[in-house]
Protein backbone atom coordinates (compact mmCIF):
# COMPACT_ATOMS: atom_id res chain seq x y z
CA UNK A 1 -1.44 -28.19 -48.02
CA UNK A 2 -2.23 -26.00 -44.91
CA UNK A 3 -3.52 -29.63 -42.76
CA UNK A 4 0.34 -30.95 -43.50
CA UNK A 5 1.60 -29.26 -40.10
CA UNK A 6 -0.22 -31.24 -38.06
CA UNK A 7 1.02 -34.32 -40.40
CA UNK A 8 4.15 -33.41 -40.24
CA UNK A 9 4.50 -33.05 -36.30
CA UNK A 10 2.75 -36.44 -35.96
CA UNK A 11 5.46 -37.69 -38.31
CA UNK A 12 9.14 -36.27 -37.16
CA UNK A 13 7.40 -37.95 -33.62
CA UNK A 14 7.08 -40.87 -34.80
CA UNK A 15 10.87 -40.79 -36.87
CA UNK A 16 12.29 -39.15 -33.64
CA UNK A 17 11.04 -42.40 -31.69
CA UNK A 18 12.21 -44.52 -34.31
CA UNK A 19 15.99 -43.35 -34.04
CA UNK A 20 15.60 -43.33 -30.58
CA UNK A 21 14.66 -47.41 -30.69
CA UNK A 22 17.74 -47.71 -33.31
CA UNK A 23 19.85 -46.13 -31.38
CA UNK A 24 18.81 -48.80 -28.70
CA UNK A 25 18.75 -51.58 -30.91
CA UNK A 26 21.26 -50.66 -33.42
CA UNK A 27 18.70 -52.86 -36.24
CA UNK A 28 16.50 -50.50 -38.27
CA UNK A 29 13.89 -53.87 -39.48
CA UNK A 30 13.53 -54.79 -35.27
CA UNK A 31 13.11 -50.96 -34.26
CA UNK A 32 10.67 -50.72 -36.91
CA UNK A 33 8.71 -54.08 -35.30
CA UNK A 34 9.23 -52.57 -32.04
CA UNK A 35 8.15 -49.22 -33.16
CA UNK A 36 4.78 -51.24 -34.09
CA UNK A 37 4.51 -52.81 -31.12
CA UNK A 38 4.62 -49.82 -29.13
CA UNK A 39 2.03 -48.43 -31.28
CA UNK A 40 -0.56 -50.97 -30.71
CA UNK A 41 -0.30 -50.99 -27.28
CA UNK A 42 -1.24 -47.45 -27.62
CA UNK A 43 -4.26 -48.17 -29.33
CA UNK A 44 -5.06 -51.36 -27.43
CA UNK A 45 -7.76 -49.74 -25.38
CA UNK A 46 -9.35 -48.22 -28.58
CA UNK A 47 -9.91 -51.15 -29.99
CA UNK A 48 -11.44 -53.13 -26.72
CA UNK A 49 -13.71 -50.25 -26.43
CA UNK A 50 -15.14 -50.78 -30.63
CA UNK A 51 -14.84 -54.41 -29.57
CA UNK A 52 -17.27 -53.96 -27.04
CA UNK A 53 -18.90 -51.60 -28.98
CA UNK A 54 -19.80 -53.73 -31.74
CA UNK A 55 -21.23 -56.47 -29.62
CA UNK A 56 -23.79 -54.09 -27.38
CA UNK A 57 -24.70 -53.27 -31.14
CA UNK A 58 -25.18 -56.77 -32.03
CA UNK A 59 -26.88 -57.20 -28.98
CA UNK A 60 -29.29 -54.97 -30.10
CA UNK A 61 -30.01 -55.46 -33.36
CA UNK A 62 -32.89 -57.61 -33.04
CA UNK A 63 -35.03 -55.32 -30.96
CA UNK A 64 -33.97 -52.56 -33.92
CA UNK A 65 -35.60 -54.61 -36.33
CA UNK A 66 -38.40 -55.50 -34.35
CA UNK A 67 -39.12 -52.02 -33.74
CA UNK A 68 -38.74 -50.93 -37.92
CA UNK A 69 -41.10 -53.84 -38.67
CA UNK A 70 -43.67 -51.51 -36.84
């Protein structure tokens, strides 16, 4: 239970955002779709980056094996 501060900050963000967007919008279902929204533009560039990431790795992966064959 002593973690749950930092949970709970992340949290009354994320509900203070989402009466912000309803106060906005006035529709709790479309500020919770908008609420999403926002939140994967957020992490857009995160998942380019593992996206990228994960083909260098396949890129890779044969010279791996080649060398553990040795």
């Amino acid at each position: 239970m002593l973690g749950l501060g930092i949970f709970q900050a992340l949290l009354n963000g994320i509900g203070s955002i989402l009466a912000w967007i309803y106060g906005l919008v006035g529709n709790f279902g479309v500020s919770i779709i908008i609420l999403t929204l926002l939140i994967r533009i957020v992490l857009l560039p995160l998942g380019v980056k593992q996206i990228k990431s994960m083909g260098a790795m396949q890129a890779i992966q044969p010279k791996i094996k080649e060398i553990q064959k040795k």
